[in-house]
Protein backbone atom coordinates (compact mmCIF):
# COMPACT_ATOMS: atom_id res chain seq x y z
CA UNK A 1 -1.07 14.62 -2.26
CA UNK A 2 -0.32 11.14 -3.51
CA UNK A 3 -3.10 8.83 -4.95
CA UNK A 4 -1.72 5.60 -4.27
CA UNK A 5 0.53 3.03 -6.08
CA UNK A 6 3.77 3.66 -4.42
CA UNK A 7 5.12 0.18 -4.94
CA UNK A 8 4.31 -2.42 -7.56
CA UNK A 9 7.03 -4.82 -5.17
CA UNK A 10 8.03 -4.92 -1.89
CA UNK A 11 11.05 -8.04 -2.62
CA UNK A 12 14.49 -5.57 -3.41
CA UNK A 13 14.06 -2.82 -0.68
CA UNK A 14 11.59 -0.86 -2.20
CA UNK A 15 10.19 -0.28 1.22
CA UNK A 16 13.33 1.62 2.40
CA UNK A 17 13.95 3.18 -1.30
CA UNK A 18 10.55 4.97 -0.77
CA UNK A 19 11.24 5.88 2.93
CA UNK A 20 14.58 7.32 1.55
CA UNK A 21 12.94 9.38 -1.21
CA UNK A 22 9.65 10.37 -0.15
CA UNK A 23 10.94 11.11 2.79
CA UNK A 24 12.88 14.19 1.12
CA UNK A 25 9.20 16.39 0.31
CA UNK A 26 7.31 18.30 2.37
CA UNK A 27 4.43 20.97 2.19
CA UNK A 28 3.31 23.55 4.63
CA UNK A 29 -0.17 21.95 5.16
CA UNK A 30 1.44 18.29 5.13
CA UNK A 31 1.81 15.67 2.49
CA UNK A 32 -1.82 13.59 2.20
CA UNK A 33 -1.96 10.29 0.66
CA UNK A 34 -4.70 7.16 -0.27
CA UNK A 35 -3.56 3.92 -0.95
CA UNK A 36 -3.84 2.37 -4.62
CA UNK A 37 -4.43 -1.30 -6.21
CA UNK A 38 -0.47 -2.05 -6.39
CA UNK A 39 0.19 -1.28 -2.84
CA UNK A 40 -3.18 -3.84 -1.77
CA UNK A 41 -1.21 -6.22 -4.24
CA UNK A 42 2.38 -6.05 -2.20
CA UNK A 43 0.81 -5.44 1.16
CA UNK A 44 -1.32 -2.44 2.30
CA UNK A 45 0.62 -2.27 5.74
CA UNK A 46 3.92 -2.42 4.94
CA UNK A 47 3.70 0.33 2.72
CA UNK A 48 1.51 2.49 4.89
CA UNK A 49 4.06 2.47 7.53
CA UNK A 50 6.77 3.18 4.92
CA UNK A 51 4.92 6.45 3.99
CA UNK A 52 4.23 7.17 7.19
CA UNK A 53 7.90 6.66 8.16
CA UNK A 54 8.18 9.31 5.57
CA UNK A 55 6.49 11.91 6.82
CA UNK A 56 3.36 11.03 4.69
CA UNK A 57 -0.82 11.46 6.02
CA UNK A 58 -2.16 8.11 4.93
CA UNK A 59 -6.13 8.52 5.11
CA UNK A 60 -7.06 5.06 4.68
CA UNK A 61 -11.40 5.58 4.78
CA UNK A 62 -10.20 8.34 7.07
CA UNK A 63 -10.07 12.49 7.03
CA UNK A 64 -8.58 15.71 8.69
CA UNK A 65 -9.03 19.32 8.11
CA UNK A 66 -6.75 21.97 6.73
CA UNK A 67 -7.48 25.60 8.72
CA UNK A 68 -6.59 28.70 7.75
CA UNK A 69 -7.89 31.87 8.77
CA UNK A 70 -10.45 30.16 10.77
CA UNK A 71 -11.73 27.88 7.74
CA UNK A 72 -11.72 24.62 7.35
CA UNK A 73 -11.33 22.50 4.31
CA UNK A 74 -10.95 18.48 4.63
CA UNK A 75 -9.39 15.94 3.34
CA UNK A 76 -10.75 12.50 3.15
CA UNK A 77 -9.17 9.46 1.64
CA UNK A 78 -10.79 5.87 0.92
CA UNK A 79 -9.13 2.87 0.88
CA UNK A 80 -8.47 1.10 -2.80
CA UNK A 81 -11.88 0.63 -4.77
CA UNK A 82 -10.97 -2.09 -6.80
CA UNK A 83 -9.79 -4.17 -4.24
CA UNK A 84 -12.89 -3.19 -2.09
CA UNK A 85 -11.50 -1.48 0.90
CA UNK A 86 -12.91 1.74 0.35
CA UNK A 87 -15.73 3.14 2.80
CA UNK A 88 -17.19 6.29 1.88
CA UNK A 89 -19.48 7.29 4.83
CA UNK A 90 -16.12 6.42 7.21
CA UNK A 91 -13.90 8.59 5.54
CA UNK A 92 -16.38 11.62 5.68
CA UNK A 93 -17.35 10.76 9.43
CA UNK A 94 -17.23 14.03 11.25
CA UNK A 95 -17.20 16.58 9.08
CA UNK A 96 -19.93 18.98 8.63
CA UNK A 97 -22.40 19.33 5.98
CA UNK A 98 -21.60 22.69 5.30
CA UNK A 99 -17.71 22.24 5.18
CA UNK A 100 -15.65 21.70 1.32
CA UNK A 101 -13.93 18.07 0.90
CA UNK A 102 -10.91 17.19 -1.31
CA UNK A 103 -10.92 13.48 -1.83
CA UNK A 104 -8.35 11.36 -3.07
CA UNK A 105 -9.57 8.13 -4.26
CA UNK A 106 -7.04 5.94 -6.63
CA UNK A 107 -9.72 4.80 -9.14
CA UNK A 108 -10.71 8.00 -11.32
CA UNK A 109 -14.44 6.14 -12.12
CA UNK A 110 -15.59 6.51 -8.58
CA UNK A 111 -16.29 9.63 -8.94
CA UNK A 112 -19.84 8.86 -10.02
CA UNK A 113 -19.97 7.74 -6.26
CA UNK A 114 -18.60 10.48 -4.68
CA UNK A 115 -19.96 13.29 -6.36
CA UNK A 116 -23.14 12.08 -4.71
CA UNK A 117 -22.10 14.16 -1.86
CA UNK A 118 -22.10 17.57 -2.01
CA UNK A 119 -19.92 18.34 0.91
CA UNK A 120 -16.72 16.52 -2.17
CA UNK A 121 -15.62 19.53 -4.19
CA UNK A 122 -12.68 17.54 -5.77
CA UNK A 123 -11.57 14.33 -6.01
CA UNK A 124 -8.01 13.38 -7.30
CA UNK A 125 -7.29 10.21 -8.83
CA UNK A 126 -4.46 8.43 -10.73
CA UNK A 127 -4.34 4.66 -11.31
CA UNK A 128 -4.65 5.08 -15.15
CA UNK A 129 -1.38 6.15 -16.18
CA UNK A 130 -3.33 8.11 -18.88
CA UNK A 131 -3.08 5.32 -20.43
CA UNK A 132 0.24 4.69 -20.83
CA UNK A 133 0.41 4.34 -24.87
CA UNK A 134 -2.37 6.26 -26.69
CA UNK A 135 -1.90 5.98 -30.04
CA UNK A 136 -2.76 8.85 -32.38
CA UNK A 137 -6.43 8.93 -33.33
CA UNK A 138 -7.38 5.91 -31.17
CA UNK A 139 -6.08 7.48 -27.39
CA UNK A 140 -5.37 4.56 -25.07
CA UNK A 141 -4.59 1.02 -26.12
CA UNK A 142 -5.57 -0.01 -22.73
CA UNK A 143 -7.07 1.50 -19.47
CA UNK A 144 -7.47 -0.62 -16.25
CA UNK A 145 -10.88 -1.06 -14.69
CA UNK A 146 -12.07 1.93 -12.55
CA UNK A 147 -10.75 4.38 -15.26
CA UNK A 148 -12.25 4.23 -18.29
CA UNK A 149 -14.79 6.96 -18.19
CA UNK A 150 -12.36 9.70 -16.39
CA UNK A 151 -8.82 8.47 -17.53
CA UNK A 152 -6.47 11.70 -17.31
CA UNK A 153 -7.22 15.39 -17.10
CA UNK A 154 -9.70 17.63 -15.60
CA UNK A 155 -13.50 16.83 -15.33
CA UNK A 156 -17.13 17.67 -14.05
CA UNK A 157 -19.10 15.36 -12.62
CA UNK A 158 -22.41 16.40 -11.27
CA UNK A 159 -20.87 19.58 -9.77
CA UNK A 160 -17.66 17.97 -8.25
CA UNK A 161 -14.71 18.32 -10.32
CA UNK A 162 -12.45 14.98 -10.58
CA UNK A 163 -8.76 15.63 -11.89
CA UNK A 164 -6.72 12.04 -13.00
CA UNK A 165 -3.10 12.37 -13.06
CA UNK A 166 -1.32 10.53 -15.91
CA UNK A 167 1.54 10.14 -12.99
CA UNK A 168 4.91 9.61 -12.95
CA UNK A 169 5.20 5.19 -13.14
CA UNK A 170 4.31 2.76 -15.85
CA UNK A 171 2.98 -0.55 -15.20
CA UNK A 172 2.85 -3.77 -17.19
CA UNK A 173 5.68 -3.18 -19.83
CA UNK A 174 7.90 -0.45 -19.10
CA UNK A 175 6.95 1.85 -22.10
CA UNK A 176 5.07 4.91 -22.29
CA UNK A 177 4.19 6.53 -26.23
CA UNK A 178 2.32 9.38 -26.35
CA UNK A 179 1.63 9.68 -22.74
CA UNK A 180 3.64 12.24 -20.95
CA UNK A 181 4.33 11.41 -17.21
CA UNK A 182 2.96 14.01 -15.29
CA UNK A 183 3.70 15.82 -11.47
CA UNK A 184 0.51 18.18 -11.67
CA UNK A 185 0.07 21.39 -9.35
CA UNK A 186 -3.91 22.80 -8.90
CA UNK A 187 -4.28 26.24 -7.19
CA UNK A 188 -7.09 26.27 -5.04
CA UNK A 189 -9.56 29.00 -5.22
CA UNK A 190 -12.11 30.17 -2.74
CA UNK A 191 -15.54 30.93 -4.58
CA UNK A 192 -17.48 33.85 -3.60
């Protein structure tokens, strides 16, 4: 899955530099993706259809189910938060109340949202960079808005778990101190 901010551009051919790479990955259950703040900035469409062109799932307020061995789990994506395209209750239309949810949702902080459901197990986040340069015994000099209170790592939040990548990009000044960029891979476990 991809959490959004593929572009922070769209002037030099990023477009058909992220066609070209993303194009390259795969997984057996498909490669899922929500749109992020940066990608709203350049233009929401373009890069849509660029992910899609490579290969990518992008749930904008939208879902679709994963089965396996006749059981379903979903994944729903909203739209960017900050930039107020996100509708809850649209991605989530159709599936049961009984049925897990993975939801990927580029601003870490709306998890106090979501976890108002109790069909969302997980959301997965980004946006924060972790930070970008956390300085020993302070953390981060700055977060954006939308990740303050869940800005890397794994967390509970009223029984849903949220997990913020630190990512792989910088934004702002090209630096990172402190602040490892991250790919991160969660195994999924069925509880009895």
């Amino acid at each position: 899955v991809f959490t959004g901010d593929f572009v922070s551009r769209v002037t030099q051919g990023e477009l058909t530099t992220l066609v070209e790479e993303l194009s390259r990955l795969s997984a057996p259950e498909g490669v899922w993706a929500a749109l992020g703040n940066h990608d709203h900035w350049t233009n929401a469409t373009r890069v849509t259809e660029a992910a899609t062109r490579a290969g990518f799932r992008v749930l904008r307020n939208a879902n679709g189910a994963i089965t396996r061995n006749r059981q379903r789990l979903w994944v729903a994506g909203v739209d960017d938060i900050w930039e107020r395209h996100h509708d809850l209750p649209l991605a989530l239309r159709g599936i049961p109340a009984d049925e897990p949810v993975i939801l990927l949702a580029h601003e870490p902080d709306f998890a106090d949202e979501a976890a108002l459901d109790p069909r969302l197990r997980l959301q997965l986040s980004g946006h924060s960079h972790g930070g970008q340069v956390r300085l020993p015994f302070v953390g981060p000099v700055a977060l954006p808005p939308l990740s303050r209170k869940y800005p890397e790592g794994l967390r509970q939040v009223r029984g849903m778990w949220v997990y913020t990548t630190r990512g792989v990009g910088m934004t702002g000044l090209p630096v990172r101190f402190n602040c490892r960029p991250e790919v991160t891979r969660l195994t999924l476990r069925t509880i009895p």
